[in-house]
Each structure stands twice: as structure tokens, then as C-alpha cells.
Protein backbone atom coordinates (compact mmCIF):
# COMPACT_ATOMS: atom_id res chain seq x y z
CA UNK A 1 0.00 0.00 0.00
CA UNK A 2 3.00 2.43 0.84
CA UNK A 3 4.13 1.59 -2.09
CA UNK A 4 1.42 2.00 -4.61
CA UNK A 5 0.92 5.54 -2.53
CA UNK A 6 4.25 6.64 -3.17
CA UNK A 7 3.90 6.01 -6.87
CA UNK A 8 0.79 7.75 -7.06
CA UNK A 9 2.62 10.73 -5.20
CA UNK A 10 5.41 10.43 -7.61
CA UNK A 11 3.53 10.29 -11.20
CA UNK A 12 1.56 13.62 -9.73
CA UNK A 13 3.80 15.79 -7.89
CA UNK A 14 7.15 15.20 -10.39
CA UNK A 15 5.33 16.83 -13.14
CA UNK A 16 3.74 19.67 -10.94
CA UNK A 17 7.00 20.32 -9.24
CA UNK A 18 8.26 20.69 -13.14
CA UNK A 19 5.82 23.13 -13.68
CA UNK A 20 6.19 25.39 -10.75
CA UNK A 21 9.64 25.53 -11.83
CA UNK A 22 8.70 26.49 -15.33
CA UNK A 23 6.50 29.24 -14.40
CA UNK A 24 9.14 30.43 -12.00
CA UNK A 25 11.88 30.56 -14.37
CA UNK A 26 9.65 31.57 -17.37
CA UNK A 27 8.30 34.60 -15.63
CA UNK A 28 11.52 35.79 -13.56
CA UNK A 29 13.60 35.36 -16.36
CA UNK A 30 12.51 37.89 -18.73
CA UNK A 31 9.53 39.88 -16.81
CA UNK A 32 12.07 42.81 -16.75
CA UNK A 33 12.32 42.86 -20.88
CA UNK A 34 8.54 42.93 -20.93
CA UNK A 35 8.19 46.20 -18.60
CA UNK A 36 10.96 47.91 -20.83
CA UNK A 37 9.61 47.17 -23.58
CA UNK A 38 6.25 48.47 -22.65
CA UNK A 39 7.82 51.31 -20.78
CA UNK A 40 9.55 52.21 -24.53
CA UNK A 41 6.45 52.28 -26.54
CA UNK A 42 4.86 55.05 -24.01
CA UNK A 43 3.25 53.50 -21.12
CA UNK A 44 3.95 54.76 -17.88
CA UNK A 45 4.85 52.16 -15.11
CA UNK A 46 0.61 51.34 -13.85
CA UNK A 47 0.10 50.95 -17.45
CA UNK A 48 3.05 48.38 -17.94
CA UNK A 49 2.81 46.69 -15.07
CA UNK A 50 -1.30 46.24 -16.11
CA UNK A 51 0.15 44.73 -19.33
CA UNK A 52 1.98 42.02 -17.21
CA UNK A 53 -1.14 41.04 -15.39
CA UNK A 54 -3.17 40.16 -18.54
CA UNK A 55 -0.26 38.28 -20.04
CA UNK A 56 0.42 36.35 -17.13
CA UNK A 57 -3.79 35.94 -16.78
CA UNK A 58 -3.78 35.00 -20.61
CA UNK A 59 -0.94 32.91 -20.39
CA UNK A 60 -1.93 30.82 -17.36
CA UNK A 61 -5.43 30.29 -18.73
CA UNK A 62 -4.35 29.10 -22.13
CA UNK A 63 -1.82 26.89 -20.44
CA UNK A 64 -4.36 25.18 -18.43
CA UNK A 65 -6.61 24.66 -21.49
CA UNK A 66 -4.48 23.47 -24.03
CA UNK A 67 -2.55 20.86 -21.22
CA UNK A 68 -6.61 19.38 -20.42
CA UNK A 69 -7.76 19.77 -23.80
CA UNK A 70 -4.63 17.72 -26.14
CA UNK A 71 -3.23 16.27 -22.75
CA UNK A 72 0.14 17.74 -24.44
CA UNK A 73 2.40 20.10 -22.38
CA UNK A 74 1.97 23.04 -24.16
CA UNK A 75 3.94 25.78 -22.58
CA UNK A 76 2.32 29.58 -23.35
CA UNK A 77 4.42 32.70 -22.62
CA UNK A 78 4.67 35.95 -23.99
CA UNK A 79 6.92 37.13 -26.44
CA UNK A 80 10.23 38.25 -25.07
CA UNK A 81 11.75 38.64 -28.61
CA UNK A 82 8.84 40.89 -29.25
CA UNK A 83 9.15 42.53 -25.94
CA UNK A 84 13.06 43.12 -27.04
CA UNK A 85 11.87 44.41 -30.41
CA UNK A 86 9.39 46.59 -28.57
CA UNK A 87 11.87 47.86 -26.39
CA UNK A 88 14.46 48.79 -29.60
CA UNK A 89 11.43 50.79 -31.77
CA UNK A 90 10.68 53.09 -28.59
CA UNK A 91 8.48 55.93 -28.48
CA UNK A 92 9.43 59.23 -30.70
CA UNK A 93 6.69 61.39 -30.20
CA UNK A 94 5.82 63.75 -27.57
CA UNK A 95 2.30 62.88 -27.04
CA UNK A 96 3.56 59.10 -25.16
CA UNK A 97 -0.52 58.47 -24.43
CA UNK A 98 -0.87 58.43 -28.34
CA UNK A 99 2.03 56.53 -28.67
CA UNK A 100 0.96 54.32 -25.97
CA UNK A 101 -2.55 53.61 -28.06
CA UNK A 102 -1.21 53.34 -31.27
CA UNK A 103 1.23 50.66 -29.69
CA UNK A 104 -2.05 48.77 -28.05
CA UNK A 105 -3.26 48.59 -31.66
CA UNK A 106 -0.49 47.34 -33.32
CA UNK A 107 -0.59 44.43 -30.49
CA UNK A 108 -4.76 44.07 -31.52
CA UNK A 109 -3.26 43.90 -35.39
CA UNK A 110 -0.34 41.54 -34.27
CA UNK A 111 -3.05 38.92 -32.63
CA UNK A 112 -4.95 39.21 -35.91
CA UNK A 113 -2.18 38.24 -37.93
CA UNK A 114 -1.32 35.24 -35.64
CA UNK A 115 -5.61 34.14 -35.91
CA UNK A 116 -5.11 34.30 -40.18
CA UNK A 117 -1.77 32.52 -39.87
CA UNK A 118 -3.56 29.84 -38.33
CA UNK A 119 -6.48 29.31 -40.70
CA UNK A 120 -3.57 29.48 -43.20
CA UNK A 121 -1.82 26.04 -44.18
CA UNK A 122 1.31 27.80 -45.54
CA UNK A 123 2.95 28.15 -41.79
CA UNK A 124 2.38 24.58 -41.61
CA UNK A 125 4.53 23.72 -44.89
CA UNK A 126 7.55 25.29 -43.62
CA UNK A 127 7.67 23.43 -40.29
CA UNK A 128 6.93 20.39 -43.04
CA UNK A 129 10.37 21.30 -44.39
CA UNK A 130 12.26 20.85 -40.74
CA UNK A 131 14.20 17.04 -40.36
CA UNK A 132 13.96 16.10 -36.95
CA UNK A 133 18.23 16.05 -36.30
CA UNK A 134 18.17 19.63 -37.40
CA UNK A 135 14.97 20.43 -34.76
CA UNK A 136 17.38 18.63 -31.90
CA UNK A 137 19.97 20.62 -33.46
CA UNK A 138 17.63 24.01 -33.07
CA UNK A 139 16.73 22.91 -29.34
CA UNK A 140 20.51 22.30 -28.37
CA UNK A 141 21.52 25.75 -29.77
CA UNK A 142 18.47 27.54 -28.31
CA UNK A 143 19.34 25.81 -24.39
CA UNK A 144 23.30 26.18 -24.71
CA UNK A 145 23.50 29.67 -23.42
CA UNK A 146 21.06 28.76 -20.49
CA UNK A 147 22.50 25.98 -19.34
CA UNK A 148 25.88 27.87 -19.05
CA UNK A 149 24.48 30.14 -17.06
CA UNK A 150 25.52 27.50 -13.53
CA UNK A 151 28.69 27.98 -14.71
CA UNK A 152 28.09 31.59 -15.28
CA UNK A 153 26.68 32.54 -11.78
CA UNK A 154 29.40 30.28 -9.95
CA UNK A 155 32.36 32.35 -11.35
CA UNK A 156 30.02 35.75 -10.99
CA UNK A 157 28.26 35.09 -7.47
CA UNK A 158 30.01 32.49 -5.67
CA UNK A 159 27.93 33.33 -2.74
CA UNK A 160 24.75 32.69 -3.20
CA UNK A 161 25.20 30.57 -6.61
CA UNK A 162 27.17 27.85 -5.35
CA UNK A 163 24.62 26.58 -2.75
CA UNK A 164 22.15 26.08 -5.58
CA UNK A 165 24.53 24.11 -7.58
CA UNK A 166 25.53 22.00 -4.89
CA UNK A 167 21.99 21.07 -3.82
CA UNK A 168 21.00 20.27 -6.91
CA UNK A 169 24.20 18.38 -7.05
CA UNK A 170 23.58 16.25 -4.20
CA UNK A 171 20.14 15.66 -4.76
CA UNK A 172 20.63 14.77 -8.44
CA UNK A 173 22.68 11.82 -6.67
CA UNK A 174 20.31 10.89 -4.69
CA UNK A 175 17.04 11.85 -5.23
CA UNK A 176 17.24 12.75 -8.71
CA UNK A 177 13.70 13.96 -9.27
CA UNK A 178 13.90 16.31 -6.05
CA UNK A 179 17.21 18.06 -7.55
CA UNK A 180 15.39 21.17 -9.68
CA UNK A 181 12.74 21.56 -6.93
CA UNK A 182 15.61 21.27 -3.98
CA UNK A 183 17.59 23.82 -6.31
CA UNK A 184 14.89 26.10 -7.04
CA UNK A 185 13.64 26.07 -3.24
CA UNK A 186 17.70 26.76 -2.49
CA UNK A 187 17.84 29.46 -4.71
CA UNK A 188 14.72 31.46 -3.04
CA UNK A 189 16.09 31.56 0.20
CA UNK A 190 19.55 32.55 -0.95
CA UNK A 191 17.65 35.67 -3.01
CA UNK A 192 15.30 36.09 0.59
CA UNK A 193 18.33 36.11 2.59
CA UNK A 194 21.46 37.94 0.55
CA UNK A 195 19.90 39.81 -1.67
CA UNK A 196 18.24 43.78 -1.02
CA UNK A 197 14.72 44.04 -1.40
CA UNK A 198 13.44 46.30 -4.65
CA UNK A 199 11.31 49.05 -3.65
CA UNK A 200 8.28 48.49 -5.65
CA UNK A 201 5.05 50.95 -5.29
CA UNK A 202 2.40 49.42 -6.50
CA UNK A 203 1.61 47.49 -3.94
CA UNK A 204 0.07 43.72 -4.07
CA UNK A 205 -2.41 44.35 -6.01
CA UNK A 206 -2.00 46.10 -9.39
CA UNK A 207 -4.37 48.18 -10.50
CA UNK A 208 -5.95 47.39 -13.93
CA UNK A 209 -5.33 50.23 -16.73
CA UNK A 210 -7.39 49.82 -19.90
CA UNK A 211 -6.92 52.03 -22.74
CA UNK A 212 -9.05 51.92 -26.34
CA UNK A 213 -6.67 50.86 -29.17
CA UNK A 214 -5.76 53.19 -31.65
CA UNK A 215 -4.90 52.29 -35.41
CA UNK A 216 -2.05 53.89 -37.46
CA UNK A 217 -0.59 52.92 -40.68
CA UNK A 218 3.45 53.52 -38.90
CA UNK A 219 2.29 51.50 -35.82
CA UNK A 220 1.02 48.83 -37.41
CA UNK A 221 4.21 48.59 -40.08
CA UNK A 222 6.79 49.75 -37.24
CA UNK A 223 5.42 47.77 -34.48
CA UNK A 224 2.58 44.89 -35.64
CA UNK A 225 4.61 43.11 -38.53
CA UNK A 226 7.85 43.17 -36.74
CA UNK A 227 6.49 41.90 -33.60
CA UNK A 228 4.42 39.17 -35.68
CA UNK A 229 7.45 38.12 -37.57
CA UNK A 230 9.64 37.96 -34.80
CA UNK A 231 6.94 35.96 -32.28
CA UNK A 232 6.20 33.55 -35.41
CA UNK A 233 9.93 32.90 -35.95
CA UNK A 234 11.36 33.10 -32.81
CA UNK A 235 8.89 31.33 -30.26
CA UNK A 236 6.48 29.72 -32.57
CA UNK A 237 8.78 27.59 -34.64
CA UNK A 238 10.72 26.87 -31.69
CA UNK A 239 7.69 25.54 -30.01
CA UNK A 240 6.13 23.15 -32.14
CA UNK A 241 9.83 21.97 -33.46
CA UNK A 242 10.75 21.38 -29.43
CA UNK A 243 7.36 19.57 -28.96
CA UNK A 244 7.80 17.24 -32.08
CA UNK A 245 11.72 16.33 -30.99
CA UNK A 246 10.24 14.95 -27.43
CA UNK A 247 7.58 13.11 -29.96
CA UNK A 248 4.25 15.61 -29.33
CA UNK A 249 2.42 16.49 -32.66
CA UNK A 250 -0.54 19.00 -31.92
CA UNK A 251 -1.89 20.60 -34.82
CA UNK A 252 -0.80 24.18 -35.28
CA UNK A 253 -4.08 26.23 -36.37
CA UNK A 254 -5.71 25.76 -32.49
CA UNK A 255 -2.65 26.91 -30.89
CA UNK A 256 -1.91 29.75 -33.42
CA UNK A 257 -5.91 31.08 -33.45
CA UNK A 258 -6.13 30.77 -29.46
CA UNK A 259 -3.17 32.59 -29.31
CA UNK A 260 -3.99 35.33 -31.77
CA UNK A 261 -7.59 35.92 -29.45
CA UNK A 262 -5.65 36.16 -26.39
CA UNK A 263 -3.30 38.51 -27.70
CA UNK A 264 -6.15 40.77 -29.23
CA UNK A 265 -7.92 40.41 -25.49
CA UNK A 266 -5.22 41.72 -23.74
CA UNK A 267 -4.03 44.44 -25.95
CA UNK A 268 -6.42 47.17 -24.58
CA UNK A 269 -4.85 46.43 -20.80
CA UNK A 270 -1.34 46.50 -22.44
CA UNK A 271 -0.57 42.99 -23.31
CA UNK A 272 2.01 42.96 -26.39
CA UNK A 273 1.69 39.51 -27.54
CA UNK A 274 1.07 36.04 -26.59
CA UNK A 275 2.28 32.84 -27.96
CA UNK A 276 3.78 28.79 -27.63
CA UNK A 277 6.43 28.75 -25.56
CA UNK A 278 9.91 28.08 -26.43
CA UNK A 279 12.58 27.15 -23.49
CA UNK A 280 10.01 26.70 -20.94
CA UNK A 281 8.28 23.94 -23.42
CA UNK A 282 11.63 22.33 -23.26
CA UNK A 283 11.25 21.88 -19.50
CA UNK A 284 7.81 20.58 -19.67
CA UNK A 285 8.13 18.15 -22.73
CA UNK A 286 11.79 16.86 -21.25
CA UNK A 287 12.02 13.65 -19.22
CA UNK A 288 12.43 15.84 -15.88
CA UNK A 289 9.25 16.78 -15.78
CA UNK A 290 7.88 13.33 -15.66
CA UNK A 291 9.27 9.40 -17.14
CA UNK A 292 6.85 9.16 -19.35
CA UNK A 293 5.54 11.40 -21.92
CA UNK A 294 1.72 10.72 -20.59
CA UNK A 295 2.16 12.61 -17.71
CA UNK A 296 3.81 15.48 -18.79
CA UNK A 297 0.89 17.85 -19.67
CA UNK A 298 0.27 17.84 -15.80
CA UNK A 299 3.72 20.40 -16.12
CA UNK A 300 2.09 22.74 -18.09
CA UNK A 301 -0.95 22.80 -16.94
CA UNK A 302 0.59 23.47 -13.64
CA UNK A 303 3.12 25.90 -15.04
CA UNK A 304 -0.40 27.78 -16.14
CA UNK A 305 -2.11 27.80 -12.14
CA UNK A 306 1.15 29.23 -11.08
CA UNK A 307 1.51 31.91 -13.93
CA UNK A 308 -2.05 32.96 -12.61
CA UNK A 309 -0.82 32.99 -8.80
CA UNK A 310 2.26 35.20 -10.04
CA UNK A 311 0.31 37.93 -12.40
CA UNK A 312 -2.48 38.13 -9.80
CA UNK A 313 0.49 39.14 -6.65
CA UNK A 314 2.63 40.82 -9.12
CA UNK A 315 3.57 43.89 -7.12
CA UNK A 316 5.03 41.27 -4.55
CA UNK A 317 6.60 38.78 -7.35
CA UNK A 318 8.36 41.57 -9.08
CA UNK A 319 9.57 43.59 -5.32
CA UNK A 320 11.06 40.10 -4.89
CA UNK A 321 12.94 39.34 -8.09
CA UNK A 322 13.66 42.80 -9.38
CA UNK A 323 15.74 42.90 -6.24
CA UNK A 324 18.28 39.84 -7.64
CA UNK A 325 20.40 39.27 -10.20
CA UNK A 326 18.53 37.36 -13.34
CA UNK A 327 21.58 34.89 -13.61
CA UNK A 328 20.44 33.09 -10.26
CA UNK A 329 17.03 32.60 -11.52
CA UNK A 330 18.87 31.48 -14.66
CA UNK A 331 21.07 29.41 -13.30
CA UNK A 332 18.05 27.03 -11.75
CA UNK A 333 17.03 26.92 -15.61
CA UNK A 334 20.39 25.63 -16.82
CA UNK A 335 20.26 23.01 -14.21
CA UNK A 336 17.10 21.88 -15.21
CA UNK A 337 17.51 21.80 -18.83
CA UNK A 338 20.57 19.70 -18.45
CA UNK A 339 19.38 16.61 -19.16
CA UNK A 340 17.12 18.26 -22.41
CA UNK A 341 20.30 19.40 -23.57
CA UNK A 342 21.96 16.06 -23.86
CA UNK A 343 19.03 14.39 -25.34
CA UNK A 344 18.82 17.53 -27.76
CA UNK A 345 22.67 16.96 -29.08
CA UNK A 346 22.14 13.44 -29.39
CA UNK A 347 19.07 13.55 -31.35
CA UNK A 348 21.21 16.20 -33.39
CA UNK A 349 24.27 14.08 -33.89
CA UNK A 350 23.23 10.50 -34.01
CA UNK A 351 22.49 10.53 -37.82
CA UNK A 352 25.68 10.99 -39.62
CA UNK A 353 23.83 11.61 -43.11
CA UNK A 354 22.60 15.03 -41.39
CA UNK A 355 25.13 15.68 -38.79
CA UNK A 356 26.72 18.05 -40.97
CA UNK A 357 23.48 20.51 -41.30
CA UNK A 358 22.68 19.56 -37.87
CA UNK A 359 25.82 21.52 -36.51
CA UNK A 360 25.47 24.10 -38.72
CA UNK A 361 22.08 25.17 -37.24
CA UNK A 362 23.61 24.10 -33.84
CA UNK A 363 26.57 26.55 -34.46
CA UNK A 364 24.29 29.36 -35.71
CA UNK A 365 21.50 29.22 -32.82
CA UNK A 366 23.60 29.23 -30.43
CA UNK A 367 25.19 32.80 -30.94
CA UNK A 368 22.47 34.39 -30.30
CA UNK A 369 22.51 36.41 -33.40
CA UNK A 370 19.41 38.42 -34.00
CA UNK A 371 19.12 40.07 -37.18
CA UNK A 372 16.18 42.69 -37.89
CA UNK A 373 15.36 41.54 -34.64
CA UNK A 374 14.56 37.92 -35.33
CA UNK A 375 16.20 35.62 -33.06
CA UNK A 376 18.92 33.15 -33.66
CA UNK A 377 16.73 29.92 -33.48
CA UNK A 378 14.86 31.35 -36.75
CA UNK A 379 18.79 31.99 -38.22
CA UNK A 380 19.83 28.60 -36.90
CA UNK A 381 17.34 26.52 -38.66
CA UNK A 382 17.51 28.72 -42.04
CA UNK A 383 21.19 28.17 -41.85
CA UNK A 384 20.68 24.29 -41.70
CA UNK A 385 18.25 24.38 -44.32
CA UNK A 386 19.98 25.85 -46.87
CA UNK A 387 23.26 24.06 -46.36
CA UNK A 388 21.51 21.26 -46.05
CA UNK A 389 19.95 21.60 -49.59
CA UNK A 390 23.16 22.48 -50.99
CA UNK A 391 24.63 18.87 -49.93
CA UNK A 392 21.57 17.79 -51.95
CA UNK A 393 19.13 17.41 -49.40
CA UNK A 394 19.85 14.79 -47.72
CA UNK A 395 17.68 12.47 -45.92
CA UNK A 396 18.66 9.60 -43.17
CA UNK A 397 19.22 6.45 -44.06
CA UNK A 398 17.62 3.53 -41.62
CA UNK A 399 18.79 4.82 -38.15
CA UNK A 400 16.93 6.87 -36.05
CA UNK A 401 17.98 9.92 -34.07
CA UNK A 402 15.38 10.10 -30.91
CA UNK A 403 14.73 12.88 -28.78
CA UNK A 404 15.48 11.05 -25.74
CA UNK A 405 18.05 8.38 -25.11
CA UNK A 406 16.68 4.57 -25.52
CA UNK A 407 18.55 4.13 -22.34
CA UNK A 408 17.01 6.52 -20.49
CA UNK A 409 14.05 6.01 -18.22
CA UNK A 410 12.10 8.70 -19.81
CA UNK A 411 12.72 6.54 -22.94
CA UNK A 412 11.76 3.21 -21.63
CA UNK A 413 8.55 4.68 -20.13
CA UNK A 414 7.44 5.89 -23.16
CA UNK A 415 8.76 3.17 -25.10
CA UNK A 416 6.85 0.35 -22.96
CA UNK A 417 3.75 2.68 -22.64
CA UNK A 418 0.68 2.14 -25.28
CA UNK A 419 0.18 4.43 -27.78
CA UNK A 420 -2.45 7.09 -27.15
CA UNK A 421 -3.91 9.88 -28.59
CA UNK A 422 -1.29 12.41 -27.22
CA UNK A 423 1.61 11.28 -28.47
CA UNK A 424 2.19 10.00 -31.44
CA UNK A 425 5.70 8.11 -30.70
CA UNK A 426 9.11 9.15 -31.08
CA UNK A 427 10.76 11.35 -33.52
CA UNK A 428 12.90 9.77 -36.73
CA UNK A 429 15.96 11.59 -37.76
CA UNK A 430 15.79 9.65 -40.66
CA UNK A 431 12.28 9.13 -42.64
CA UNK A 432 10.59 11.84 -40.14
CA UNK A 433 10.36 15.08 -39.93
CA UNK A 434 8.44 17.82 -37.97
CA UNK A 435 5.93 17.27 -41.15
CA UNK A 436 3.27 15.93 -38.66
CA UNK A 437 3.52 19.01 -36.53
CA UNK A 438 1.69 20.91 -39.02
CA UNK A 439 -1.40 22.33 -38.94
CA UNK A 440 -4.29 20.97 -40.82
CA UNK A 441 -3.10 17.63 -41.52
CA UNK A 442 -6.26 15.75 -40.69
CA UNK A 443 -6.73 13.64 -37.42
CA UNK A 444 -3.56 13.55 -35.36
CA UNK A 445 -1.91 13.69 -31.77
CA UNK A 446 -4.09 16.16 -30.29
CA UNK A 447 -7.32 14.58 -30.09
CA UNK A 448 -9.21 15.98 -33.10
């Protein structure tokens, strides 16, 4: 009986211990390029901090509906590439309140463009074009400069950094699913106790600021087509490639068209833009969130309750983190992104006929290049592409590059477990590729 309770425990609270840590990092990790940006596009600090309520509110609640609905851990953030981009156009004009409303429209016209790209199928025939090895190659590039950030914050802030590495050492020895929680938990009380508090006015609650949308023809060409190119290639191709590498195939036109509503909701109380996560996907799809790949949506769905909890006490989340440096939230990413890592370079590397692409788009995500603003994951994969095409486009032969190791005990869970409607079984490096991550497809992985 002890027994059979434990494992009950154990196939619950893994996954939602994955996905308080997602939320966590997701949200400390880049809340401060979010206010800038919405700072530099005229809104004063009620009317920013307003914005980061409704994205955290639209975030959470899409999270928790996509996980229940496809049973698929579908990670939703908002854009922190767009929030960059925001952040880069600024505000010109002396009138910041017309600024500020031309910039909410341009977020309503962004959200529109993300509903048509999803009753569109021609999004869906370029992730068709992406071999699985150069997707692992994508995710390996895209998690490299996280998961150097340990390594980063030991050198930096020996202080409080090396306790979290440490715990998370020992209890990845043993107790290897308590290691990101135990790290996390360490990491709190090291910000708590070291580091000073941020003096933050707006109390618990925020107050909510809504302001009618107004349309212009340089707002929505400065800010809305940027900011929908660089979501779409940035975030959006990252997500559904990350999502078919750990063997998840959702369609793309629910995600993209629930997306493009939420974004268009939140516009008026300064939400920017919505969208599938990228890196925090990673942590939910990855064997740390849970063995096997049934049980991961709990991660996300989770990941979506506590996005809620943070948005709805942000003047109390953001006195906390503002007050310590980024790289020691960071560093509790890298640690638990480790083990996605390895899985992504092997899924990269273990067909030779595309190794050579496969490091090119490694090579090129990984520097964080962002060109015209779009980020290096979009560069990385474009990279691969076209030298793969000049070898001649070459396709595996008969061995297959998985997202997770055989020999793993994510692997073996999934591997032993039946197939089901939420996954639709690993990812081939060889006669696969992300094709059946595309939208439209007919019947497939996420229950429709």
C-alpha cells in the first residue's frame, strides 16, 4: 500500500513540481524585458505593469486549457523577442498616451495576424520542411547559453550561486527527481536572505489600466509586422519543433488562433503579444518533468495555475525578483535543462547523413545572433536548411535519431507505454520530420 501511494505521489507531484519551476523561471527570467519594452512604446509604469497582469492571466489560462484539452504540455508565454523588439522601436513622439494607443493597436493587429496565420496552411509547410536532427539541433543551440548560465553565476556570485549548484548536485545523486525543486527552493532563500529588497510601489495588487486601441498605418508597419514576424519565428517555430523532438504532434491552427484571441484580449490592458512557448516547453516536454511522456501535460498545466498565482500578486513577485540578479534565476534553468540538452545533441548528432546541417544550425542558434530583430533559433534553422539543400538534401538512411536516449528512463517509459492519442511516438531523424507538426493535416496527436 505504501508503495502504490508513493507512486501515485510520484507520477503527480514530479510533473507539478516541473511546472512550478517552469513558471518560475519563465516569468523571472525575462519579466524585466517585458516592462521595458512596454515602458519604450509610451506606457507609464501602472500601465506596464497592467500589461503584465493580462499576459500572465492570458498565459496561465491558455496553459491550463491546451494541457486538459490535447493532454500535451503546451507551454504559453509571452513574447520576449517581441518585448526586445518593442523595447528597440521606442516611443518618438511627444504625445507618449498616443504613442501608448497606437502601440495597443499594433498588439490588436499583431493577434490578428497570428488568428489568419492559423487558418492558413502555408505556416504549416515550412515546419513540413524541418528534419527532426536539425529540430534537436535548433533545441541544443536555443538551451546552450542557459545551461551555461551555472557555470556563469558560480564564477560571478560564488555566494549565493554555489549553494544552488551543490543542492541540486547532491540531490541529483540521490534523489534525482527532487534536484530542480531542492535547487529552485535553495535558490529562493539565498535571493530572501542575501539579496536587497526592490522598492516596488504598487503594492500587491495592481491596478488594472485599460486604454481603447488606436490604429495607425506607422504602428502597425513599425510595431505589428515586426512583432508578428519575430513571435512567429522566434517562439512559434521553436515551439512546435521542441514539442515534435520529445515526440508531441498537436496541430498548429488551435494553438496559433487561441493565441492570436488572447493577444487581441489583452491588448487594450497592455498585453504585447502572446504565444507557444519556447525554453520553458523544453522543461515541460523533457524527461524531468515526468518518465513518461503521458504525464507530462500535468507540467504545463501546472506551469499555467502558477503563472495565474504570479500575475495576480505581481507587485510582490516583481519587489522580490527585481531585487536579484537574473543569472540566479537562470542558473536554476540551466540546471534543469541539463538533461534536455543532452538528449537535444544526441538527437542532433546521431544521424551521420545530417550531422553536418545539424551543426550548422547548432553553431548558428547558439550565438544568439538576432538580425532585424529575429532571433537566432529562426537563423539557426535557415542556416541548416539551406546548407543542407546544398549537400543535396539529404535524408537519413535507416537509423533513427530520438529525442530522448533509448537508455534513459524517460525513454523506456514511453517506449513500454501504449500508444495514445497524445503522443504520437518518437521522432525519426531519418524518414521523419516535424511534417506531422503541421497544422491541418487531418486527425492527429491532439485529439481531433
Amino acid at each position: 500500500m505504501r508503495n502504490e501511494r508513493s507512486s501515485v505521489m510520484g507520477r503527480v507531484l514530479q510533473p507539478i513540481l516541473a511546472g512550478v519551476v517552469l513558471a518560475v523561471v519563465g516569468f523571472a527570467s525575462s519579466f524585466a524585458v517585458v516592462l521595458a519594452g512596454l515602458r519604450a512604446v509610451g506606457a507609464d509604469q501602472a500601465q506596464a505593469t497592467s500589461g503584465l497582469l493580462a499576459l500572465c492571466l492570458a498565459m496561465g489560462i491558455l496553459g491550463i486549457v491546451l494541457g486538459l484539452r490535447y493532454r500535451m504540455p503546451m507551454s504559453v508565454a509571452w513574447s520576449t523577442p517581441g518585448a526586445a523588439l518593442l523595447a528597440s522601436v521606442g516611443s518618438d513622439g511627444a504625445d507618449h498616451r498616443a504613442d501608448y494607443r497606437a502601440a495597443l493597436g499594433a498588439f490588436a493587429v499583431t493577434g490578428l495576424l497570428f488568428v489568419l496565420a492559423g487558418l492558413s496552411d502555408r505556416f504549416s509547410r515550412l515546419l513540413h520542411a524541418i528534419p527532426a536532427p536539425l529540430a534537436g539541433a535548433m533545441l541544443a543551440g536555443v538551451l546552450l547559453p542557459l545551461c551555461l548560465a551555472p557555470v556563469q553565476a558560480v564564477v560571478r556570485f560564488p555566494g549565493p550561486a554555489i549553494p544552488i549548484v551543490v543542492a541540486w548536485a547532491v540531490l541529483f545523486r540521490f534523489a534525482r527527481r527532487w534536484a530542480v525543486p531542492g535547487a529552485l527552493v535553495v535558490a529562493v532563500a539565498v535571493i530572501l536572505l542575501t539579496q536587497p529588497r526592490a522598492e516596488h510601489g504598487g503594492g500587491l495588487w495592481p491596478a488594472v489600466t485599460v486604454e481603447a486601441p488606436a490604429f495607425s498605418v506607422g504602428a502597425v508597419v513599425g510595431i505589428a509586422i515586426p512583432l508578428f514576424i519575430v513571435t512567429m519565428a522566434s517562439q512559434n517555430v521553436a515551439g512546435m519543433s521542441m514539442l515534435a523532438t520529445f515526440g508531441y504532434h498537436p496541430r498548429l491552427r488551435p494553438i496559433l488562433t487561441s493565441t492570436g484571441l488572447a493577444t487581441i484580449a489583452v491588448a487594450p490592458f497592455g498585453g504585447h503579444a502572446v504565444n507557444l512557448a519556447a525554453i520553458t516547453t523544453a522543461l515541460a516536454a523533457g524527461p524531468d518533468a515526468h518518465p513518461d511522456r503521458e504525464r507530462r501535460w500535468i507540467a504545463s498545466v501546472t506551469g499555467g495555475v502558477v503563472y495565474i498565482v504570479l500575475g495576480l500578486s505581481i507587485g510582490l513577485t516583481v519587489s522580490l525578483i527585481a531585487g536579484s540578479p537574473p543569472l540566479l534565476i537562470e542558473t536554476v534553468a540551466g540546471l534543469a535543462l541539463l538533461a534536455t540538452l543532452g538528449s537535444a545533441v544526441q538527437a542532433a548528432v546521431a544521424d551521420e547523413r545530417e550531422r553536418d546541417a545539424a551543426v550548422v544550425t547548432f553553431v548558428v542558434t547558439a550565438s544568439g545572433i538576432a538580425p532585424f530583430g529575429i532571433g537566432a533559433a529562426f537563423w539557426g534553422l535557415a542556416a541548416g536548411l539551406a546548407f543542407r539543400a546544398l549537400l543535396g538534401g539529404r535524408r537519413g538512411g535507416a537509423k533513427p535519431a530520438e529525442a530522448e536516449p533509448s537508455d534513459s528512463p524517460a525513454a523506456s517509459a514511453s517506449h513500454s507505454a501504449p500508444a495514445s492519442s497524445s503522443a504520437a511516438g518518437p521522432v525519426s531523424g531519418t524518414s521523419s520530420s516535424v511534417s506531422s507538426a503541421a497544422a491541418g493535416a487531418g486527425p492527429s496527436a491532439a485529439g481531433t
